[in-house]
Structures are given as C-alpha cells and as structure tokens.
N, C-alpha and C. Protein backbone atom coordinates (compact mmCIF):
# COMPACT_ATOMS: atom_id res chain seq x y z
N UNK A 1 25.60 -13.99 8.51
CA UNK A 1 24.30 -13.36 8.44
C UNK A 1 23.22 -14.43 8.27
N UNK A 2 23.61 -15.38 9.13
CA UNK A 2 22.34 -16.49 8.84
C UNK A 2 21.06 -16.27 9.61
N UNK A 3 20.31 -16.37 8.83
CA UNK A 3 18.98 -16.15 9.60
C UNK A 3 17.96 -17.33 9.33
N UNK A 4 17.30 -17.00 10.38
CA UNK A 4 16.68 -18.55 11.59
C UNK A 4 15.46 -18.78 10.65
N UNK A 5 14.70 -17.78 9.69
CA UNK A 5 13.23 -18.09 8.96
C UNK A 5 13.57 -19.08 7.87
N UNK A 6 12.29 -19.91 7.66
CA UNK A 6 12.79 -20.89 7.03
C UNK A 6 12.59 -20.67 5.64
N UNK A 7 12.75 -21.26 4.79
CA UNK A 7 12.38 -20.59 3.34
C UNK A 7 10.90 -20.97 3.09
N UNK A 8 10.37 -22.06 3.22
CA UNK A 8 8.91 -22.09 2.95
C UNK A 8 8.65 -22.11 4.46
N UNK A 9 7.49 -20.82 4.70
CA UNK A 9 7.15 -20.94 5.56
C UNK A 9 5.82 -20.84 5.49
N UNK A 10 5.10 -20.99 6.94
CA UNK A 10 3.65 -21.37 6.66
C UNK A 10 2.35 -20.03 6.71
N UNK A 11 1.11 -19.93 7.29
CA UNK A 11 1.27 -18.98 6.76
C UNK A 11 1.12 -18.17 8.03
N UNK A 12 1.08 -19.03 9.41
CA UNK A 12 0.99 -18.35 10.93
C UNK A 12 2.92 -17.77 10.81
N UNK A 13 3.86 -18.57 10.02
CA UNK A 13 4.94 -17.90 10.09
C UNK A 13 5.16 -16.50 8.82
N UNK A 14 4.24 -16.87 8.19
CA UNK A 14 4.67 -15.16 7.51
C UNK A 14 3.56 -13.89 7.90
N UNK A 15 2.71 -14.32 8.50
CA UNK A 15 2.48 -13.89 9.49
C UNK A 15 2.97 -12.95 10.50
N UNK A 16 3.88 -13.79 10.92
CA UNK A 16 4.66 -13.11 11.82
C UNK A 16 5.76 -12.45 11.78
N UNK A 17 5.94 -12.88 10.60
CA UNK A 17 7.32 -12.48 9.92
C UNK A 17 7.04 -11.01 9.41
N UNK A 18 5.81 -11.11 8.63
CA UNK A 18 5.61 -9.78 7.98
C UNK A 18 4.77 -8.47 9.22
N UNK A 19 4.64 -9.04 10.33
CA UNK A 19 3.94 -8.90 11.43
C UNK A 19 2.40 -7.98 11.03
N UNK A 20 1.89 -8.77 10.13
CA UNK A 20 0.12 -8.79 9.76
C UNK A 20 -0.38 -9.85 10.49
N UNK A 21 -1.59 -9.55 10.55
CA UNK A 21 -3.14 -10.50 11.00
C UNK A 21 -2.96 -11.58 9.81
N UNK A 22 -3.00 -12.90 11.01
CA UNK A 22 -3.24 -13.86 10.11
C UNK A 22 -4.36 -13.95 8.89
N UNK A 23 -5.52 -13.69 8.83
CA UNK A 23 -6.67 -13.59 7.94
C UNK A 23 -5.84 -12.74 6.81
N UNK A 24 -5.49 -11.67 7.09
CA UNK A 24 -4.66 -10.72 6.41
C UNK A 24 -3.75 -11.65 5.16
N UNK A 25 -2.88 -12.45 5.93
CA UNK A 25 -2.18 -13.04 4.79
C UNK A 25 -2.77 -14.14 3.97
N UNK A 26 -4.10 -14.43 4.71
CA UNK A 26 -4.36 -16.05 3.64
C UNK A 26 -5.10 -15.23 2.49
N UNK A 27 -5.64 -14.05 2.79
CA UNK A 27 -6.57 -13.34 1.83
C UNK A 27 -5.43 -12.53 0.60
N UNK A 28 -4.38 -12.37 1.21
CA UNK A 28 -3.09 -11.59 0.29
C UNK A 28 -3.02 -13.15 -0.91
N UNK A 29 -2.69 -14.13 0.11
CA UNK A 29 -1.96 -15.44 -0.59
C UNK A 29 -3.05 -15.75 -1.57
N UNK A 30 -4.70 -15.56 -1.29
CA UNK A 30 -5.69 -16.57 -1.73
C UNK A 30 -5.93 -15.44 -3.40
N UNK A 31 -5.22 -13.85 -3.20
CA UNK A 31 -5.32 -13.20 -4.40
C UNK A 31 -4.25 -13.24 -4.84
N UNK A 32 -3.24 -14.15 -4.56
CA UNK A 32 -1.60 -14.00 -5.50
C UNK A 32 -1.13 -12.71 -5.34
N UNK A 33 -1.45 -12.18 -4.41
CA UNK A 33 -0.15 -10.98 -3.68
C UNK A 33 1.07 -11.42 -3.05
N UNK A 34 0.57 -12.70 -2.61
CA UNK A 34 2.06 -13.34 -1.98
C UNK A 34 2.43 -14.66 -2.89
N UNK A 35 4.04 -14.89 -2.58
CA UNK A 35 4.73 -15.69 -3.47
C UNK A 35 4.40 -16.90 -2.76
N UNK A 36 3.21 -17.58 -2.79
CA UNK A 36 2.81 -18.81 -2.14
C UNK A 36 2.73 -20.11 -2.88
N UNK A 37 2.55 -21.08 -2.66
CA UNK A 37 2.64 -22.28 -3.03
C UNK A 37 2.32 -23.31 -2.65
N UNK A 38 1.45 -24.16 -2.73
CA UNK A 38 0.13 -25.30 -2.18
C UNK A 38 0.88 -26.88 -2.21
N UNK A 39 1.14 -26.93 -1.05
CA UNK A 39 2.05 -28.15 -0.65
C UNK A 39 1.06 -29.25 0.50
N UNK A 40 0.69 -30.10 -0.09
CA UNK A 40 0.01 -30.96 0.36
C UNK A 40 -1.47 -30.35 0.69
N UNK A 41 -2.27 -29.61 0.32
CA UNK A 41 -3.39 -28.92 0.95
C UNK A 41 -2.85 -27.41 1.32
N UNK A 42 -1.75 -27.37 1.65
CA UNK A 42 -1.42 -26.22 2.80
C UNK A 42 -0.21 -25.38 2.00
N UNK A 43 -0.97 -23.79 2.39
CA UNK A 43 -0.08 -22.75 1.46
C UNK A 43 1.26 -22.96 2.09
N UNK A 44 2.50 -22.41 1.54
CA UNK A 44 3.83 -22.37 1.78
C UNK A 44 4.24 -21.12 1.55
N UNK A 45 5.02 -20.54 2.09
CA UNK A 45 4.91 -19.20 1.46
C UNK A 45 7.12 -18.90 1.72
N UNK A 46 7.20 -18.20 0.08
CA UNK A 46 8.36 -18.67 0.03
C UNK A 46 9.18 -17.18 0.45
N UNK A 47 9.95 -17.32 1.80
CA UNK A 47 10.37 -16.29 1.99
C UNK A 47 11.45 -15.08 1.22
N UNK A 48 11.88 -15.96 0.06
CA UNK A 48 13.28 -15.49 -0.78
C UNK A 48 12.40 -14.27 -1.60
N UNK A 49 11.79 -14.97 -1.58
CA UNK A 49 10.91 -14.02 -2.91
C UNK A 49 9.47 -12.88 -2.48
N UNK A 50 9.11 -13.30 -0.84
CA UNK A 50 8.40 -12.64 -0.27
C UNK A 50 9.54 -10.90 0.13
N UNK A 51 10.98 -11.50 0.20
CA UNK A 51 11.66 -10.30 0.52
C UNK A 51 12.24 -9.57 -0.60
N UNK A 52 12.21 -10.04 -1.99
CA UNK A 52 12.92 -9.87 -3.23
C UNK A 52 11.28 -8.78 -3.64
N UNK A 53 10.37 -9.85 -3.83
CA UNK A 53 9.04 -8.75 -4.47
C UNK A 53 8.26 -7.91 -3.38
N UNK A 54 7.50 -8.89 -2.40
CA UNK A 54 6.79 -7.87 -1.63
C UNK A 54 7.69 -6.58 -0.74
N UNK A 55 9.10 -6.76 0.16
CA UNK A 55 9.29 -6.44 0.75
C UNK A 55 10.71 -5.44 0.50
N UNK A 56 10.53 -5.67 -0.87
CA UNK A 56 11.54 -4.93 -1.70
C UNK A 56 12.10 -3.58 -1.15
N UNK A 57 13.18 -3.13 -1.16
CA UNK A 57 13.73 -2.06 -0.45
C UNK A 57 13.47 -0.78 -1.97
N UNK A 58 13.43 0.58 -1.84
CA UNK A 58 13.42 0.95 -3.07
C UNK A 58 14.78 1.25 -3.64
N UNK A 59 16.23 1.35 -2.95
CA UNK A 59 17.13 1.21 -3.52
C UNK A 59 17.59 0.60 -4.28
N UNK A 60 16.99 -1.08 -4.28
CA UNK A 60 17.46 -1.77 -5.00
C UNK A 60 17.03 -1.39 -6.27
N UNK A 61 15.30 -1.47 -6.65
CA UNK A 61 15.24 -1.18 -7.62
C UNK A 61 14.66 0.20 -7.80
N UNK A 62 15.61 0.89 -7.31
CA UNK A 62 15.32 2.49 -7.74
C UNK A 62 14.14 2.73 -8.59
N UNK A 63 12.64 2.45 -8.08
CA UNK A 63 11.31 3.24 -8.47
C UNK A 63 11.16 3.57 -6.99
N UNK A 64 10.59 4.91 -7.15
CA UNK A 64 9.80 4.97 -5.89
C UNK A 64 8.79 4.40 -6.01
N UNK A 65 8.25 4.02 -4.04
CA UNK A 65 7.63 2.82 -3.82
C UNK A 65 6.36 3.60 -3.31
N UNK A 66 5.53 2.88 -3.49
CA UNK A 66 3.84 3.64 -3.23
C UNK A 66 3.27 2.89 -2.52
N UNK A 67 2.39 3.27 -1.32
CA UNK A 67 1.59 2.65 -0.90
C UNK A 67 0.23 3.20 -1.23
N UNK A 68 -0.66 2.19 -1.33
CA UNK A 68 -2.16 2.08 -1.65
C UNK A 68 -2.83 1.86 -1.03
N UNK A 69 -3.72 2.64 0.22
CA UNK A 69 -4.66 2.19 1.32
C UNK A 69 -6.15 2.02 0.72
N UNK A 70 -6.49 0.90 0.12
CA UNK A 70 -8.35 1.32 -0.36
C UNK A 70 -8.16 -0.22 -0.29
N UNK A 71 -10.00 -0.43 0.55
CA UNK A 71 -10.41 -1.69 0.59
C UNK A 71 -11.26 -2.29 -0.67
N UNK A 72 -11.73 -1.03 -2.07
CA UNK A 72 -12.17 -1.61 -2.96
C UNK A 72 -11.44 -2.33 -4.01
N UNK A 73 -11.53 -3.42 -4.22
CA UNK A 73 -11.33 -4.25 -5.42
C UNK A 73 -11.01 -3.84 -6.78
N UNK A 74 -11.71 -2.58 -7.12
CA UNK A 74 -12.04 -1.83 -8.38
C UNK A 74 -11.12 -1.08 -8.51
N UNK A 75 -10.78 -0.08 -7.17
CA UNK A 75 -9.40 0.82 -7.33
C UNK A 75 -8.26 0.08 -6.97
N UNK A 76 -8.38 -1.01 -6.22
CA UNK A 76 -6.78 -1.11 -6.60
C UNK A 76 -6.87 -1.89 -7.60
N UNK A 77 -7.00 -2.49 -8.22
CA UNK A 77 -6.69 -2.67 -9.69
C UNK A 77 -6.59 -1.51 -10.72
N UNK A 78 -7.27 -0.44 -10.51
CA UNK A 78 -7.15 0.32 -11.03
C UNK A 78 -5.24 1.37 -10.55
N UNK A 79 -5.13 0.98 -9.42
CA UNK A 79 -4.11 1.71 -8.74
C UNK A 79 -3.09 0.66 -9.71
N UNK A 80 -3.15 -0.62 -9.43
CA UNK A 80 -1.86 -1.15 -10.06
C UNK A 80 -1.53 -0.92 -11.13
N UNK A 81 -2.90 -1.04 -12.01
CA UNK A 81 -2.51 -0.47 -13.36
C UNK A 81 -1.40 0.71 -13.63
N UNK A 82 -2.45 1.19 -13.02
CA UNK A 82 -1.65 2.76 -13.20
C UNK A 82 -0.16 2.78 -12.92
N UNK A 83 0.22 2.46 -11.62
CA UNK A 83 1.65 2.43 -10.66
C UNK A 83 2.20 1.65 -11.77
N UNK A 84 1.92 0.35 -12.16
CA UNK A 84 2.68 0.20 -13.31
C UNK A 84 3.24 0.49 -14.33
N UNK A 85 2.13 1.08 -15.12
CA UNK A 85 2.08 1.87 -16.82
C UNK A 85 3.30 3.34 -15.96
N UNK A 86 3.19 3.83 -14.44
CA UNK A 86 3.94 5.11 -14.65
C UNK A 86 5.32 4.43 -13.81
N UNK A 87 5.98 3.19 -14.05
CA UNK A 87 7.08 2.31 -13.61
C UNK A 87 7.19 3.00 -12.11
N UNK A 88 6.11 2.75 -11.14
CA UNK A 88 6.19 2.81 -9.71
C UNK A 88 6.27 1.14 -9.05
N UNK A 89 7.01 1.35 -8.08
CA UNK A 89 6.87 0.07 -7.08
C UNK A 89 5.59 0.49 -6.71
N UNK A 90 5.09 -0.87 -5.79
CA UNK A 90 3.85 -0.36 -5.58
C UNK A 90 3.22 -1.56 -4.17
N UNK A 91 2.63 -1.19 -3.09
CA UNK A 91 2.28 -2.19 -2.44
C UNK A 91 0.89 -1.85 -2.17
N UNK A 92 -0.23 -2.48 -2.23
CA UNK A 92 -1.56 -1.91 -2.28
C UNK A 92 -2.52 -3.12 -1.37
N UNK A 93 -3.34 -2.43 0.27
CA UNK A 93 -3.49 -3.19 1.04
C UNK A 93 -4.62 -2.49 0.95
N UNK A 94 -5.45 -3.28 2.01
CA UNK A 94 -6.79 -2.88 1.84
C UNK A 94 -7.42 -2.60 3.31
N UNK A 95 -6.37 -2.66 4.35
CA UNK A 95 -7.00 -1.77 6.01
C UNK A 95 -6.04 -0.41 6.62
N UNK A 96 -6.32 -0.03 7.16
CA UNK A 96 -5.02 0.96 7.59
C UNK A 96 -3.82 0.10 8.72
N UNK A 97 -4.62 -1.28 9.33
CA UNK A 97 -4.06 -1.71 10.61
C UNK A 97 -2.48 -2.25 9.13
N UNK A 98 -2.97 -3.16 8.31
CA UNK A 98 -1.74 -3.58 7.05
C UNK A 98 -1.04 -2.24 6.74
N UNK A 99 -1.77 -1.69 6.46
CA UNK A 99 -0.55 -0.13 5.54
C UNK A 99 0.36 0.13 6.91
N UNK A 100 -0.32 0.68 8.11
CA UNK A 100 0.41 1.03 9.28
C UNK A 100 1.99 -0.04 9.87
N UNK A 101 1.58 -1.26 9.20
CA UNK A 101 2.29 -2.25 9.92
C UNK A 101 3.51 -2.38 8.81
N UNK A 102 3.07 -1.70 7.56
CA UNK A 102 4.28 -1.78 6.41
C UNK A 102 5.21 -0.44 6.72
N UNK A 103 4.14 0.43 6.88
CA UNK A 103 5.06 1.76 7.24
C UNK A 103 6.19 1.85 8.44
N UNK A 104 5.98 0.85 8.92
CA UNK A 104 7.04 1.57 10.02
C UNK A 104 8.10 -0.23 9.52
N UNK A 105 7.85 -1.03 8.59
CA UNK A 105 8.86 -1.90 7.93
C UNK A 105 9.85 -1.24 7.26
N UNK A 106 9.19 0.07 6.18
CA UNK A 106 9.98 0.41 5.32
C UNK A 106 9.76 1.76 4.96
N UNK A 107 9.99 2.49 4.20
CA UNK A 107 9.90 3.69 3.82
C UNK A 107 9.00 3.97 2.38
N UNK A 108 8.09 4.21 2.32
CA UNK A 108 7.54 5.05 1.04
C UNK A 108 7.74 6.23 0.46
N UNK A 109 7.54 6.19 -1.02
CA UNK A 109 8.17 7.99 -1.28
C UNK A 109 6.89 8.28 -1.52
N UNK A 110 5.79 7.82 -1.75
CA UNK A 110 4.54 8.60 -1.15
C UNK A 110 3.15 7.69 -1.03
N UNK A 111 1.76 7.94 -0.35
CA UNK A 111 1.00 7.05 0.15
C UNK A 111 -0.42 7.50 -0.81
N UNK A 112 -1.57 6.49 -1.66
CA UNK A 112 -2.52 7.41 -1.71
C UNK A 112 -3.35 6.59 -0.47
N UNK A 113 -4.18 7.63 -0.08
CA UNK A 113 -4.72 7.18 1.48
C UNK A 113 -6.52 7.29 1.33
N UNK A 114 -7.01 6.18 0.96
CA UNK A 114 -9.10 6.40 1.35
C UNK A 114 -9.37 6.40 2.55
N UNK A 115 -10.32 7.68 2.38
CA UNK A 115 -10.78 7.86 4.15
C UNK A 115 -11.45 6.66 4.69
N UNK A 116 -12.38 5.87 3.68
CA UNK A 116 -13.30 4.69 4.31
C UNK A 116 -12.70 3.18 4.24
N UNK A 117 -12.21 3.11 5.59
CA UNK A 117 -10.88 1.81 5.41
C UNK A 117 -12.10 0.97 6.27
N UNK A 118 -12.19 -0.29 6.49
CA UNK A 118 -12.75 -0.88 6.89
C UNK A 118 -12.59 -1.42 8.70
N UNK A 119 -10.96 -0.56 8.93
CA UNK A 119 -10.96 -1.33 10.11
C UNK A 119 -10.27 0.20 11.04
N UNK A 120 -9.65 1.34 10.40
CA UNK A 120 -9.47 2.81 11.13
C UNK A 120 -9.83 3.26 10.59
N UNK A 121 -10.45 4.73 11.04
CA UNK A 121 -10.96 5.70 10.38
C UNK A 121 -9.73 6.46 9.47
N UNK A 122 -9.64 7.12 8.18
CA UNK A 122 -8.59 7.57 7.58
C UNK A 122 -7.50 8.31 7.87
N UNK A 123 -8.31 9.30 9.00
CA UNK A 123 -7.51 10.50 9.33
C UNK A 123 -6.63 9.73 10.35
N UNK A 124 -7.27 8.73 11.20
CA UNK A 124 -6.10 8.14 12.48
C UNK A 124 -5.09 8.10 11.84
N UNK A 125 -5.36 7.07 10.63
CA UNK A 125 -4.03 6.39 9.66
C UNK A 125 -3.33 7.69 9.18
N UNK A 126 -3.56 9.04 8.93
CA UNK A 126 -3.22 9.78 8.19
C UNK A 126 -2.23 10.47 9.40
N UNK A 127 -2.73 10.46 10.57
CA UNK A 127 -2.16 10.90 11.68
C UNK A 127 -0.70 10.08 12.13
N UNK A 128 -1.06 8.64 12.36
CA UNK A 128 -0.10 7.43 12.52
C UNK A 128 1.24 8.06 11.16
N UNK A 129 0.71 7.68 9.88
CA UNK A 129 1.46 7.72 9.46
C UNK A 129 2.54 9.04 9.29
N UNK A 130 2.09 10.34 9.35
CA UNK A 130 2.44 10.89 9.45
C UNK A 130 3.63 10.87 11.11
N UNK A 131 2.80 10.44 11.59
CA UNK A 131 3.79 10.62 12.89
C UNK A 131 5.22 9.69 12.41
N UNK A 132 4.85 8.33 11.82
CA UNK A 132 6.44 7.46 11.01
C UNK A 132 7.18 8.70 10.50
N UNK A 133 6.42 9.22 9.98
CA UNK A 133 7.42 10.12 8.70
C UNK A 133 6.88 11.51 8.44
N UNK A 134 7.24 12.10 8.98
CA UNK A 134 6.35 13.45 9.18
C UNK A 134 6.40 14.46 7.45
N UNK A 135 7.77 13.72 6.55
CA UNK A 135 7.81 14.26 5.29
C UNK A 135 7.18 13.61 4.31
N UNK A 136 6.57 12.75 4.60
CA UNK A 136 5.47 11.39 3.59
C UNK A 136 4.61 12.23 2.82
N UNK A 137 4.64 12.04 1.49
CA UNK A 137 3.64 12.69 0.91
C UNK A 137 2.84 12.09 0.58
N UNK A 138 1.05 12.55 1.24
CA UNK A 138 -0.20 11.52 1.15
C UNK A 138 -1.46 11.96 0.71
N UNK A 139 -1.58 11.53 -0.35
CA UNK A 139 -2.52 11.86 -1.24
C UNK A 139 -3.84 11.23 -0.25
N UNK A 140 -5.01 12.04 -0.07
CA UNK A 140 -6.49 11.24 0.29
C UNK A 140 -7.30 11.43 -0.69
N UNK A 141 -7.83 10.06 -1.01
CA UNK A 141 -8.70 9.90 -1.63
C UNK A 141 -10.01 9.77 -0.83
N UNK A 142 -11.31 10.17 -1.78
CA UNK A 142 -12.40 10.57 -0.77
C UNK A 142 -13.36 10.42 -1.96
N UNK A 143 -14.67 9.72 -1.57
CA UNK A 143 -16.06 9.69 -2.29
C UNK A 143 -17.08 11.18 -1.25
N UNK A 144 -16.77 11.20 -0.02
CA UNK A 144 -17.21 12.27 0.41
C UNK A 144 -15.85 13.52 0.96
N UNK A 145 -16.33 14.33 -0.50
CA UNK A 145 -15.11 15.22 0.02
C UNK A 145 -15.38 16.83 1.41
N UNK A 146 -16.65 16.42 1.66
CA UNK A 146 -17.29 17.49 3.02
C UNK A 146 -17.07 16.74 4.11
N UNK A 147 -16.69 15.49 4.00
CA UNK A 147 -16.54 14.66 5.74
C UNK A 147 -16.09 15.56 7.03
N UNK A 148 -16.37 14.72 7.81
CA UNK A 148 -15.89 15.25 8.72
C UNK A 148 -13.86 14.91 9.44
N UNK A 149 -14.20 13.82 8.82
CA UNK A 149 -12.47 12.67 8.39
C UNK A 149 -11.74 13.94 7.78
N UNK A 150 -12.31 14.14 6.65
CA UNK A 150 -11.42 14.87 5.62
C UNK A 150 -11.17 17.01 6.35
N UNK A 151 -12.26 16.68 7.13
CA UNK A 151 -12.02 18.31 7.77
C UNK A 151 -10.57 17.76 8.66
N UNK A 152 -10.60 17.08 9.44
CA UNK A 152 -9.82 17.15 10.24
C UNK A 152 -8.36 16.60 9.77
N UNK A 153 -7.76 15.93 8.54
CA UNK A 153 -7.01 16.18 8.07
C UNK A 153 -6.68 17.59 7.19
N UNK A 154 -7.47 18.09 6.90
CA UNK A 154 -6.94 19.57 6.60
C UNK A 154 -6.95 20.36 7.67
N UNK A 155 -7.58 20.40 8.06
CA UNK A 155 -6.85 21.10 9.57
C UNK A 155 -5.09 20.92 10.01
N UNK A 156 -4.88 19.31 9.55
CA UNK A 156 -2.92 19.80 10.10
C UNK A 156 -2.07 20.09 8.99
N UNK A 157 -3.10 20.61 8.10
CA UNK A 157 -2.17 21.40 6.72
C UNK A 157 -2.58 20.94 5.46
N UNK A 158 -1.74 21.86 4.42
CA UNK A 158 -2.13 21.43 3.08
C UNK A 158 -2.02 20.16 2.70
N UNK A 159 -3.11 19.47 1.69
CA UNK A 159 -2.93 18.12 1.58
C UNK A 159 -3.64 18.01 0.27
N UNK A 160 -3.04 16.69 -0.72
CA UNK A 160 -4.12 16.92 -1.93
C UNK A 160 -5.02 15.53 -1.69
N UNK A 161 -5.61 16.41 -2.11
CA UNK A 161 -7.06 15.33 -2.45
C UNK A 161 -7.74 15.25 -3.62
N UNK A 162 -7.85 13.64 -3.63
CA UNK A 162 -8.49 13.45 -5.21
C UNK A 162 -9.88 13.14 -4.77
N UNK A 163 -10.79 13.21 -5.87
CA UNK A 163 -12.22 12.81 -5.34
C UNK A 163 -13.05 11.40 -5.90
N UNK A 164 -13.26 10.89 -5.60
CA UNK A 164 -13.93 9.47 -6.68
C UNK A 164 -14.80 9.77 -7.17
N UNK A 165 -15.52 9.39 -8.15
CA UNK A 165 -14.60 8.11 -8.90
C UNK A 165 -13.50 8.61 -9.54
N UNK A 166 -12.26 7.89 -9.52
CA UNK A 166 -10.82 7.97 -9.75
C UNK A 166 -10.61 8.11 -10.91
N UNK A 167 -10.26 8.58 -11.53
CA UNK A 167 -9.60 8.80 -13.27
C UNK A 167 -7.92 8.65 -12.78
N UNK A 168 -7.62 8.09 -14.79
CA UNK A 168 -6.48 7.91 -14.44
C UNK A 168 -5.26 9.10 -14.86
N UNK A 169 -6.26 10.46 -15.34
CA UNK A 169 -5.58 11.59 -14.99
C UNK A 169 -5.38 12.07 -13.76
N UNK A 170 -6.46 12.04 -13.24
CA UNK A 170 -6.15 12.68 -11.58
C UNK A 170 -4.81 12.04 -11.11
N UNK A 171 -4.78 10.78 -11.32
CA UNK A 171 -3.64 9.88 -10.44
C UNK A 171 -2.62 10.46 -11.29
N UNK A 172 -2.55 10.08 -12.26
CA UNK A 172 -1.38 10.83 -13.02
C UNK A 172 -0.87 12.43 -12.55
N UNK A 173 -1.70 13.33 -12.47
CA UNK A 173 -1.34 14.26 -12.21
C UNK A 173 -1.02 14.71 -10.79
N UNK A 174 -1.42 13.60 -9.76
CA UNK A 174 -1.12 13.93 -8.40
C UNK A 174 0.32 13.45 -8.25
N UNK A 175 0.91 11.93 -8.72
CA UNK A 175 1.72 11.84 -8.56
C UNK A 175 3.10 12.55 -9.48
N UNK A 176 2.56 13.59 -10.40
CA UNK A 176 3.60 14.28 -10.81
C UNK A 176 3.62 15.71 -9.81
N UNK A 177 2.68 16.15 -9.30
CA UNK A 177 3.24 16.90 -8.28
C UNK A 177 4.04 16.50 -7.13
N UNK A 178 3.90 15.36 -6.98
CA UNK A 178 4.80 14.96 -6.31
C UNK A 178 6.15 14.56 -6.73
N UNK A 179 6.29 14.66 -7.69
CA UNK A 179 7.42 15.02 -8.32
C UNK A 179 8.05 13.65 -9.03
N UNK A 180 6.85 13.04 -9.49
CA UNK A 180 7.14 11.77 -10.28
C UNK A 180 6.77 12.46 -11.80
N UNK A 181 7.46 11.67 -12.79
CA UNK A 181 7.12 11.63 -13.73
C UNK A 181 5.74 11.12 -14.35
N UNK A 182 5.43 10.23 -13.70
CA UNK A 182 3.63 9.86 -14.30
C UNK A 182 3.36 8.89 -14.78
N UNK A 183 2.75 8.65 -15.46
CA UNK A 183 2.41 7.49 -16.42
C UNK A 183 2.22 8.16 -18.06
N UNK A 184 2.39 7.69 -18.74
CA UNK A 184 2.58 8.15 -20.47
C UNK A 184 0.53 8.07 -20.93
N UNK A 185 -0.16 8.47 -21.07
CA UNK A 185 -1.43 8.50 -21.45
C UNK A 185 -1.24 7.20 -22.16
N UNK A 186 -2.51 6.67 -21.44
CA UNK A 186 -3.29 5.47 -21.80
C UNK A 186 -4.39 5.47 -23.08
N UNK A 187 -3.58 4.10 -24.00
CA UNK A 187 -4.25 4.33 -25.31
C UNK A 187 -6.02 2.96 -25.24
C-alpha cells in the first residue's frame, strides 16, 4: 500500500492532494488549520497528520463529523467552540467551492450551511450537497431569513434554520435534533 505523496509536501502539492484552490490552502496553513511547517521560507505541509487530523475518517474516532460553511471569522470560532465543548469532529471552511470539494472526499453526519458564502450562492451548495447525499442533515444559517436563497431551499422540503446572530443554544439545540447529544451549558 505504498503511496507516491511525499510526507512534507508543498503547498501546490496539498493542494492537489486535498483537491482545493491553491489560495485556499495558504490561507488554511497561514490560520493553523493545516499541519504546516516553515522550512527555509517555504510552508511544508505534513501529509501524516494532514490525513490523521484534517482528513480524519469518523470511524476512527467515532464523533460525528460536522461541516461548517460560513466565511465569518466570528462564527466559526464560535462554531469550533461549540463542536468542541459538544465532543463533535468538526471541519469549518469558509466558501461552498471548499465544503463541496470535502463532501464528495468524505462523509458528514451533518452540515451547518450560511446562505452568504462568498464564492456560491447557498442554496446551489445546499442543492450540490444534497445531491452527494441526499440523507445529509443541513442546518441553514441565515441573517436574512425572507431571502429569496432561503425560499428556494424550502421549497425542496423541510429544513431547519437558525437565524443570526447565533447563540450557543440555538446550535445546541439544532444539533440535538439531529440526534446528537449537544454540548453541556456553557459556564
């Protein structure tokens, strides 16, 4: 089972490896989302551990795994928190073209999804993804909950929606309908 990637690779090879937009990964690497490492000037990026943390299967470590589509800064930190404190895996990107390109890598046991992504409109992504996995359960998050985005995902059925600004009950309580346990209230 030998395989040809090298262990430090650069970052046009994880790149390709992870098959994201280059910009995509120097901006992952330049926030310590990726297991990188500064070798002469130039990131390295170490594949053992890019497949152990980022690319983690959820069998291994039996949490279900979450994806996080929001390009603000504020919620996903706020998302990790949370996914943490309620022991979720968790992968949290900030375009739909990244979430789309993870979804069809691996499997999620459920997605929260913002309609205002910076590079597809929400509902495409909501559409895409759904088409991967037609049983995905995907929470949309929304600052405008009258859109016209958000009509046309309810249109292909029931769906929950949280509204911003985000509390960390709402999240809590969406992902226990989905049949997680939650997070323990934050002291």
């Amino acid at each position: 089972m030998a395989d040809s990637s090298p262990e430090l690779m650069t970052v046009k090879e994880t790149a390709e490896y992870l098959r994201i937009p280059l910009p995509t990964v120097y901006y992952l690497v330049q926030r310590g989302q990726l297991p990188a490492v500064q070798i002469g000037g130039r990131w390295r990026i170490k594949r053992s551990l890019l497949d152990r943390d980022v690319l983690r299967k959820e069998d291994e470590s039996g949490l279900p795994t979450v994806l996080v589509i929001d390009d603000d800064p504020a919620l996903q930190a706020l998302f990790k928190q949370f996914l943490k404190k309620a022991n979720l895996a968790r992968l949290v990107v900030g375009t739909g073209a990244e979430a789309l390109s993870l979804a069809k890598k691996q499997k999620f046991d459920f997605v929260f999804l913002d309609l205002k992504l910076p590079d597809i409109p929400g509902d495409e992504v909501y559409v895409q993804l759904k088409a991967l996995d037609p049983d995905l359960p995907i929470v949309v998050i929304t600052g405008y909950p009258d859109s016209e985005i958000l009509s046309k995902i309810l249109a292909t059925g029931p769906v929950t929606v949280i509204k911003k600004p985000l509390e960390f009950d709402q999240l809590n309580k969406a992902v226990k309908q989905l049949g997680h346990k939650g997070a323990e209230a934050v002291v």
